[in-house]
PDB file of N, CA and C in Angstrom:
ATOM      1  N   UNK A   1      23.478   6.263   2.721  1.00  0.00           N
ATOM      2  CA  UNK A   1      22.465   7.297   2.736  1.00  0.00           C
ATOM      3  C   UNK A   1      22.998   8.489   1.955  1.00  0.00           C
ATOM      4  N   UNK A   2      21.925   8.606   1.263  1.00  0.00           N
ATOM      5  CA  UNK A   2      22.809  10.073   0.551  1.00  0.00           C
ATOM      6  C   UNK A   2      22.732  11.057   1.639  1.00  0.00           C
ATOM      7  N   UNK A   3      23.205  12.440   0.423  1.00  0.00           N
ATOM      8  CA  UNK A   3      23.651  13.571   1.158  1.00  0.00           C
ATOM      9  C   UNK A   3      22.099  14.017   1.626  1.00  0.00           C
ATOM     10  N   UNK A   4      21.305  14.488   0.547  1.00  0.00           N
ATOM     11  CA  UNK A   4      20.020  14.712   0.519  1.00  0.00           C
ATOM     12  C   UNK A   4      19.365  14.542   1.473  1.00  0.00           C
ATOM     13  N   UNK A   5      19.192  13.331   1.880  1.00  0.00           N
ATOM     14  CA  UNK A   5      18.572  12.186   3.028  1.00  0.00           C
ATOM     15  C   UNK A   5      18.977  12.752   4.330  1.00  0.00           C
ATOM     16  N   UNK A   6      20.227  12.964   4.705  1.00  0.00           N
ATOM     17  CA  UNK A   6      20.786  13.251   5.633  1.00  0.00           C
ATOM     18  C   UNK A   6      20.103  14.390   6.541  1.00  0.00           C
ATOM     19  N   UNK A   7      20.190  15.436   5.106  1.00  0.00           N
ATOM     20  CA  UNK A   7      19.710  16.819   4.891  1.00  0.00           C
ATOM     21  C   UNK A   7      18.346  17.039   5.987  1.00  0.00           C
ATOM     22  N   UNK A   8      17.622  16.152   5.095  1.00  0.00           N
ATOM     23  CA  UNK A   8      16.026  15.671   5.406  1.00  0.00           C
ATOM     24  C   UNK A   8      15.920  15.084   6.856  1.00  0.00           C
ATOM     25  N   UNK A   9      16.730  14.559   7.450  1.00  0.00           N
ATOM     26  CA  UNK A   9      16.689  13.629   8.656  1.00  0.00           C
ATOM     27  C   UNK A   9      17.020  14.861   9.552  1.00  0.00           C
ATOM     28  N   UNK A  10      18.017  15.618   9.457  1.00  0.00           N
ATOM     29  CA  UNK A  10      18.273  16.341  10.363  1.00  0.00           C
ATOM     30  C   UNK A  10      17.023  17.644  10.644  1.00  0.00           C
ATOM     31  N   UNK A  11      16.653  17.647   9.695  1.00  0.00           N
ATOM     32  CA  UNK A  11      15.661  18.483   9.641  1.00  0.00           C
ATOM     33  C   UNK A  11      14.475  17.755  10.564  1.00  0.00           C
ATOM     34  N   UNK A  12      14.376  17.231  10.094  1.00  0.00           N
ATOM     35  CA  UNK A  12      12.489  16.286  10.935  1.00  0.00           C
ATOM     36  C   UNK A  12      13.496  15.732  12.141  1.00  0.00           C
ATOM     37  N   UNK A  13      14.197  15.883  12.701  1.00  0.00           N
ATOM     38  CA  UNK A  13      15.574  15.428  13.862  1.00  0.00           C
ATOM     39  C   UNK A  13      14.652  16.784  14.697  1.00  0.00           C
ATOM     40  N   UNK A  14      14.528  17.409  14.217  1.00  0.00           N
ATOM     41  CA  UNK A  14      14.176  19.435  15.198  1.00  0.00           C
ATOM     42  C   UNK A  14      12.563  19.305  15.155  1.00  0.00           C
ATOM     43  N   UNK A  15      12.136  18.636  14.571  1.00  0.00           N
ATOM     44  CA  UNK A  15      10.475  18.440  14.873  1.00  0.00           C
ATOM     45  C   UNK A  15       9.682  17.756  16.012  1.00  0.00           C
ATOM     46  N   UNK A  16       8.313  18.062  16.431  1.00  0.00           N
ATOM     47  CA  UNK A  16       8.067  17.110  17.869  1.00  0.00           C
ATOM     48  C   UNK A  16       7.941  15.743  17.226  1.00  0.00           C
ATOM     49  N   UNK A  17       8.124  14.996  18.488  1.00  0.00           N
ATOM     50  CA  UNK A  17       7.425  13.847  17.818  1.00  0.00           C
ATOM     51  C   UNK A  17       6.785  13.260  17.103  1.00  0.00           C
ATOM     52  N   UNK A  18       5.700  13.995  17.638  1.00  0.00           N
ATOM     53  CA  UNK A  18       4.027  14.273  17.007  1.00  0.00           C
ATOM     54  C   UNK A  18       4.465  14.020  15.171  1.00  0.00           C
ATOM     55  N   UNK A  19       5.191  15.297  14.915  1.00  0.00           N
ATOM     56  CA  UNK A  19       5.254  15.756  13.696  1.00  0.00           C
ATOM     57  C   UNK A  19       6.397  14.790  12.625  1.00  0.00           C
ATOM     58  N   UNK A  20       7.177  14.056  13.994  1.00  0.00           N
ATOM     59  CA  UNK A  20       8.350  13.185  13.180  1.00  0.00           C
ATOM     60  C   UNK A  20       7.785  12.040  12.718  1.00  0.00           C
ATOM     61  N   UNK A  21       6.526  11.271  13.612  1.00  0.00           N
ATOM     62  CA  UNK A  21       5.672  10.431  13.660  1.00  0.00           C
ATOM     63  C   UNK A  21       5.269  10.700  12.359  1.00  0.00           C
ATOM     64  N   UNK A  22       3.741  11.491  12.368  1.00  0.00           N
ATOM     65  CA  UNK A  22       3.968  11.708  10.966  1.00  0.00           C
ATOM     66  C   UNK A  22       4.125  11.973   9.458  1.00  0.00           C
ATOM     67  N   UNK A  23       5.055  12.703   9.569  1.00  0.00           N
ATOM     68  CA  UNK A  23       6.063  12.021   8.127  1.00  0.00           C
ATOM     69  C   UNK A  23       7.008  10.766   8.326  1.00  0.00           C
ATOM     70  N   UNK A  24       7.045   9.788   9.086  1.00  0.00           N
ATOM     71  CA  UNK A  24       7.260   8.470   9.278  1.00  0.00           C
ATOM     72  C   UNK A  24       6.367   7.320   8.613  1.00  0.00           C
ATOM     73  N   UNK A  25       5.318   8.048   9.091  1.00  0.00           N
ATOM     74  CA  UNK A  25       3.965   7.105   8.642  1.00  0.00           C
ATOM     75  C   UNK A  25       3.514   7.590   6.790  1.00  0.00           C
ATOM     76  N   UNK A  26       3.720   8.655   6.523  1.00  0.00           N
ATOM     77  CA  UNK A  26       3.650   8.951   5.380  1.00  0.00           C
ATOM     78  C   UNK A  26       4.955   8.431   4.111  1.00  0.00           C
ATOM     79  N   UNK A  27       6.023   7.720   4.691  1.00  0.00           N
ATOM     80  CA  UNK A  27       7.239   7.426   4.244  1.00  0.00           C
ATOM     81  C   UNK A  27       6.829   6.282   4.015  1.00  0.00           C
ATOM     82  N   UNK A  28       6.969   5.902   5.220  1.00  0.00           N
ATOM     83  CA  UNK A  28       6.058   3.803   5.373  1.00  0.00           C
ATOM     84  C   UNK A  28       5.113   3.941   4.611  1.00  0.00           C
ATOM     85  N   UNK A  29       3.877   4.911   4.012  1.00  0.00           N
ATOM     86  CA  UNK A  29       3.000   4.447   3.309  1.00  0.00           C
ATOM     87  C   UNK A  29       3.418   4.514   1.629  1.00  0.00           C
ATOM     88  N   UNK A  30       4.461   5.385   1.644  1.00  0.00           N
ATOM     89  CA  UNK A  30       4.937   5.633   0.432  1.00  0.00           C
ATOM     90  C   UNK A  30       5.591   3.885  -0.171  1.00  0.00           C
ATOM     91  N   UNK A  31       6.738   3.740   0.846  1.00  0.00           N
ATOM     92  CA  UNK A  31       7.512   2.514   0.732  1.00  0.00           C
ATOM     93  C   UNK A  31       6.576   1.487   0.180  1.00  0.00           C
ATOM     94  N   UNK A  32       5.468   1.157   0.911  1.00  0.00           N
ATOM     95  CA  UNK A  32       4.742   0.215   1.131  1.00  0.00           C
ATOM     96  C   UNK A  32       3.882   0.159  -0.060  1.00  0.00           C
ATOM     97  N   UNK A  33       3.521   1.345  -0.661  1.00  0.00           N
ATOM     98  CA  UNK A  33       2.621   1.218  -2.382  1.00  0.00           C
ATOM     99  C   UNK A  33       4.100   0.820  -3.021  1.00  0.00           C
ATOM    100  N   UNK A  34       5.262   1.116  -3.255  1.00  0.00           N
ATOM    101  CA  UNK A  34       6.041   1.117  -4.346  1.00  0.00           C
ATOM    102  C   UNK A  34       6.217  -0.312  -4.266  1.00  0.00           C
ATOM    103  N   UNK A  35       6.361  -1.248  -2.793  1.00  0.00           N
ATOM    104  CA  UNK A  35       6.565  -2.736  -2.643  1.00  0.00           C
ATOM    105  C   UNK A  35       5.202  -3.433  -3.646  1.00  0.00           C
ATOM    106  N   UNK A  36       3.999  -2.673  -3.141  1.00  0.00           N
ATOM    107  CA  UNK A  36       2.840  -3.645  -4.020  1.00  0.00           C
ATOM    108  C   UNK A  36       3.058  -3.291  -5.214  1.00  0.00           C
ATOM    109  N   UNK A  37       3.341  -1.885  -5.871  1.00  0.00           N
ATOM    110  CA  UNK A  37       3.270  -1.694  -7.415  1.00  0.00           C
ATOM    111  C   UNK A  37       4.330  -2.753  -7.838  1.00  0.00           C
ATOM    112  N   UNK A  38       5.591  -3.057  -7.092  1.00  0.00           N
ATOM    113  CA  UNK A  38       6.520  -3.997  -7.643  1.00  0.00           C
ATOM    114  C   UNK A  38       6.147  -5.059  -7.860  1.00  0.00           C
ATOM    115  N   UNK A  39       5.531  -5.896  -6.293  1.00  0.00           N
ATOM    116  CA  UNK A  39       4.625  -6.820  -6.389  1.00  0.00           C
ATOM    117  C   UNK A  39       3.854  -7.347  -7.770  1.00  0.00           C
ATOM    118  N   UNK A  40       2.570  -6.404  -7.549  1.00  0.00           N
ATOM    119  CA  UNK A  40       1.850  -6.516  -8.711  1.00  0.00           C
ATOM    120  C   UNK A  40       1.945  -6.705 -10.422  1.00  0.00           C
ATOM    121  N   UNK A  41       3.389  -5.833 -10.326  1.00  0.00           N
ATOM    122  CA  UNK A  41       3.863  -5.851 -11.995  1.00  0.00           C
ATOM    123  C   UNK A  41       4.250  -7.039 -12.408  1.00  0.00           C
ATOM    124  N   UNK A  42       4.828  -8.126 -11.460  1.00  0.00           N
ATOM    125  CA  UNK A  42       5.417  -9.166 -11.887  1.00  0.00           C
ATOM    126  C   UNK A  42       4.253 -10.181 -12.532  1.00  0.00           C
ATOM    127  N   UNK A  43       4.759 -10.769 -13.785  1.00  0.00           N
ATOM    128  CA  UNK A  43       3.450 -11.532 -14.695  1.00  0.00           C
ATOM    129  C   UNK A  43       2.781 -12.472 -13.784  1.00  0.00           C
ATOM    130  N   UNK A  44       3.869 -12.986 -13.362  1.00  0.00           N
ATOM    131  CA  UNK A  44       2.703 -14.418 -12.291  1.00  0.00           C
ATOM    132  C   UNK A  44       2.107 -13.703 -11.060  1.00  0.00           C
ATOM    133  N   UNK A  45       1.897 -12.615 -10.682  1.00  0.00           N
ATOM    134  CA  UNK A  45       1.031 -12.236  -9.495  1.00  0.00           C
ATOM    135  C   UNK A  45      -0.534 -11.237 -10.757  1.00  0.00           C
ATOM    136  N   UNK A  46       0.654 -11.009 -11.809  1.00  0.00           N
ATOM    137  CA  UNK A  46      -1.088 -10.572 -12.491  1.00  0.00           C
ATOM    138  C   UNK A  46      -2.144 -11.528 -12.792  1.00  0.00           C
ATOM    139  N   UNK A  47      -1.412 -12.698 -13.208  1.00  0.00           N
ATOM    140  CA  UNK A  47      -2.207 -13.802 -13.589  1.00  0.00           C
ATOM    141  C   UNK A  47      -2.640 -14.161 -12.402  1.00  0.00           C
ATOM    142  N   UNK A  48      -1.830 -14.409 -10.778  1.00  0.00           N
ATOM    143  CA  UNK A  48      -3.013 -14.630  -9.810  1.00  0.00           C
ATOM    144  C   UNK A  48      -3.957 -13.676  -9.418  1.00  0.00           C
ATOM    145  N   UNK A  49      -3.960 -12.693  -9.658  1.00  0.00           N
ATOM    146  CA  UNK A  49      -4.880 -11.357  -9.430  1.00  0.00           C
ATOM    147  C   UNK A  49      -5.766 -11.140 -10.441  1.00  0.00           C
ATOM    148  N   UNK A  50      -5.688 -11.864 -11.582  1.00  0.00           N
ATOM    149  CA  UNK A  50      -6.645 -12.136 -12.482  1.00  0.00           C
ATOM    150  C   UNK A  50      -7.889 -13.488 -12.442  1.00  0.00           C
ATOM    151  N   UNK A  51      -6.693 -14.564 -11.552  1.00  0.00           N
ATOM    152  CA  UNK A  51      -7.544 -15.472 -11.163  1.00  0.00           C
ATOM    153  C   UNK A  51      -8.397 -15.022 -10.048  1.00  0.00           C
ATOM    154  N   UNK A  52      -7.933 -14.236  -9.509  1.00  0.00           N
ATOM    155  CA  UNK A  52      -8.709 -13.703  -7.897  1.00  0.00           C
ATOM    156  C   UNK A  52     -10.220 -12.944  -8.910  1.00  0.00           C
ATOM    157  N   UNK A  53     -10.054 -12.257  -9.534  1.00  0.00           N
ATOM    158  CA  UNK A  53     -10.728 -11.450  -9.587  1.00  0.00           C
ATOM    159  C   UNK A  53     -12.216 -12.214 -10.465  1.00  0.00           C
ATOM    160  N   UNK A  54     -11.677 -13.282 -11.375  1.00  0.00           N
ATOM    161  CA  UNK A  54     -12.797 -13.993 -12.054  1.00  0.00           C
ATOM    162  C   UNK A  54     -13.244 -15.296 -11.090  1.00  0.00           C
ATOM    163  N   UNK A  55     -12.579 -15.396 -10.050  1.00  0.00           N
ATOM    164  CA  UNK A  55     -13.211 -15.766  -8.715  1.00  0.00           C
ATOM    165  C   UNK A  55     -14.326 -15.131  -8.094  1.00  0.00           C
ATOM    166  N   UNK A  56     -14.006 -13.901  -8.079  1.00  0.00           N
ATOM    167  CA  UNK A  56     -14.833 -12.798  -7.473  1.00  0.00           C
ATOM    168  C   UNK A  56     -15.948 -12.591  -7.840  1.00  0.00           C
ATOM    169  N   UNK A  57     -15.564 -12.017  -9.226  1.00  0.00           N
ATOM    170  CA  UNK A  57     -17.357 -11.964 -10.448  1.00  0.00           C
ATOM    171  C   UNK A  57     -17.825 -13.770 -10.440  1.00  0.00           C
ATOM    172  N   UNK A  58     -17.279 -14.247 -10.465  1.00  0.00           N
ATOM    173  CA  UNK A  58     -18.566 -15.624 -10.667  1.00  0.00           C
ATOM    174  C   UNK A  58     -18.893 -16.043  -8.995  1.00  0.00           C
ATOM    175  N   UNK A  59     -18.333 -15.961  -8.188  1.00  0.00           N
ATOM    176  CA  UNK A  59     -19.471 -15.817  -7.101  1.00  0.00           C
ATOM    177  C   UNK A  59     -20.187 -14.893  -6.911  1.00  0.00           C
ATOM    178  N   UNK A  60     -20.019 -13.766  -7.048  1.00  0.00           N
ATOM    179  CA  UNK A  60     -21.009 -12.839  -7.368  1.00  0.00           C
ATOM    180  C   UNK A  60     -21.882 -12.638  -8.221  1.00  0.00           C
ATOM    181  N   UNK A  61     -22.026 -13.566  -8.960  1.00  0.00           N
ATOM    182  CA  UNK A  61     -23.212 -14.159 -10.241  1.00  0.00           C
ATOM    183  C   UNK A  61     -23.589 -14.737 -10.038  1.00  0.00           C
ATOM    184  N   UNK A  62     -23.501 -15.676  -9.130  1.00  0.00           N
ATOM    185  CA  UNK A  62     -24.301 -17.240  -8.479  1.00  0.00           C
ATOM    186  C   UNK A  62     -24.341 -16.832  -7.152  1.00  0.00           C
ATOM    187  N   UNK A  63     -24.624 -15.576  -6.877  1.00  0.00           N
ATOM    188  CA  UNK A  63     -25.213 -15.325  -5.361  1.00  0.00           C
ATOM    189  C   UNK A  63     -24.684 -15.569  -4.055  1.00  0.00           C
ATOM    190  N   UNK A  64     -23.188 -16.072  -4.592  1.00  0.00           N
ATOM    191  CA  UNK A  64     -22.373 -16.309  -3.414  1.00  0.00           C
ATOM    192  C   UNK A  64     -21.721 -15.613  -2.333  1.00  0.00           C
ATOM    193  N   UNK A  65     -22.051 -14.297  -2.571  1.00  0.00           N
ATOM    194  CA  UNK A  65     -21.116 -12.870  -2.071  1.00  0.00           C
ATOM    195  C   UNK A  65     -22.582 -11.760  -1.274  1.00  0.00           C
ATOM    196  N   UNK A  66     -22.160 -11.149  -0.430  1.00  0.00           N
ATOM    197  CA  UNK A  66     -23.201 -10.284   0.314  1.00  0.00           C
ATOM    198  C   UNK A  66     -22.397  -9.304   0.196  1.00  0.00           C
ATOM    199  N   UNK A  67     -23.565  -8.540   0.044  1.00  0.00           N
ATOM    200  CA  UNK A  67     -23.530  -6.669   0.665  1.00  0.00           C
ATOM    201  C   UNK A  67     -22.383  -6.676   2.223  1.00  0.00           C
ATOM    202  N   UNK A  68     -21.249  -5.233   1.700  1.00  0.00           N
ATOM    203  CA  UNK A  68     -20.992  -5.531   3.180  1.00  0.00           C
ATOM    204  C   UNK A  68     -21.185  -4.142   3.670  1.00  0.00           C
ATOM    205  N   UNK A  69     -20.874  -3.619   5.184  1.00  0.00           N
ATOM    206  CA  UNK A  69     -21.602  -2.712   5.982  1.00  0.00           C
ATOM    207  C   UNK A  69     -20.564  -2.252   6.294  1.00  0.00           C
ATOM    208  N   UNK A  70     -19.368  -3.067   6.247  1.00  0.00           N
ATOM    209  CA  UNK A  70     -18.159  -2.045   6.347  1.00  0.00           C
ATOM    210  C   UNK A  70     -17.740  -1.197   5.512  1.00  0.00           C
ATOM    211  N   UNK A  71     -17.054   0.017   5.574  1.00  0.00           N
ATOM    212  CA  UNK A  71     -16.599   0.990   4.773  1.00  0.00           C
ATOM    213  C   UNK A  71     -15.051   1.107   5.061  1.00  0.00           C
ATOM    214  N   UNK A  72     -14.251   1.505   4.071  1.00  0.00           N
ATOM    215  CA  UNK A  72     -13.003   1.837   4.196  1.00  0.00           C
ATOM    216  C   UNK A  72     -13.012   3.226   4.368  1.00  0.00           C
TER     217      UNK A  72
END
């Protein structure tokens, strides 16, 4: 662990829970895009994410796909 890190830990170490929580959850979400951007860059997951996606548009041209009601 660097020095930096340390720095940072001891600091959010003096915060409530509440507040250590989070910037925990904001760390994990950080971690967690840099894993998919890694993911994603590699050629054979573009080419399956390319196959996904001309999956996608041609059922959705032949009427295979519905409206959905959920929202993110």
């Amino acid at each position: 662990m660097t020095e930096t890190l340390r720095r940072v830990v001891a600091q959010i170490e003096q915060l409530s829970p509440e507040q250590q929580d989070a910037i925990a959850e904001a760390m994990e979400r950080e971690l967690e895009e840099r894993e998919w951007e890694a993911l994603v860059a590699k050629p054979g997951s573009q080419r399956f994410l390319d196959r996904l996606a001309a999956e996608a548009r041609h059922a959705d041209a032949t009427g295979q796909t519905r409206e959905s009601t959920d929202r993110w």
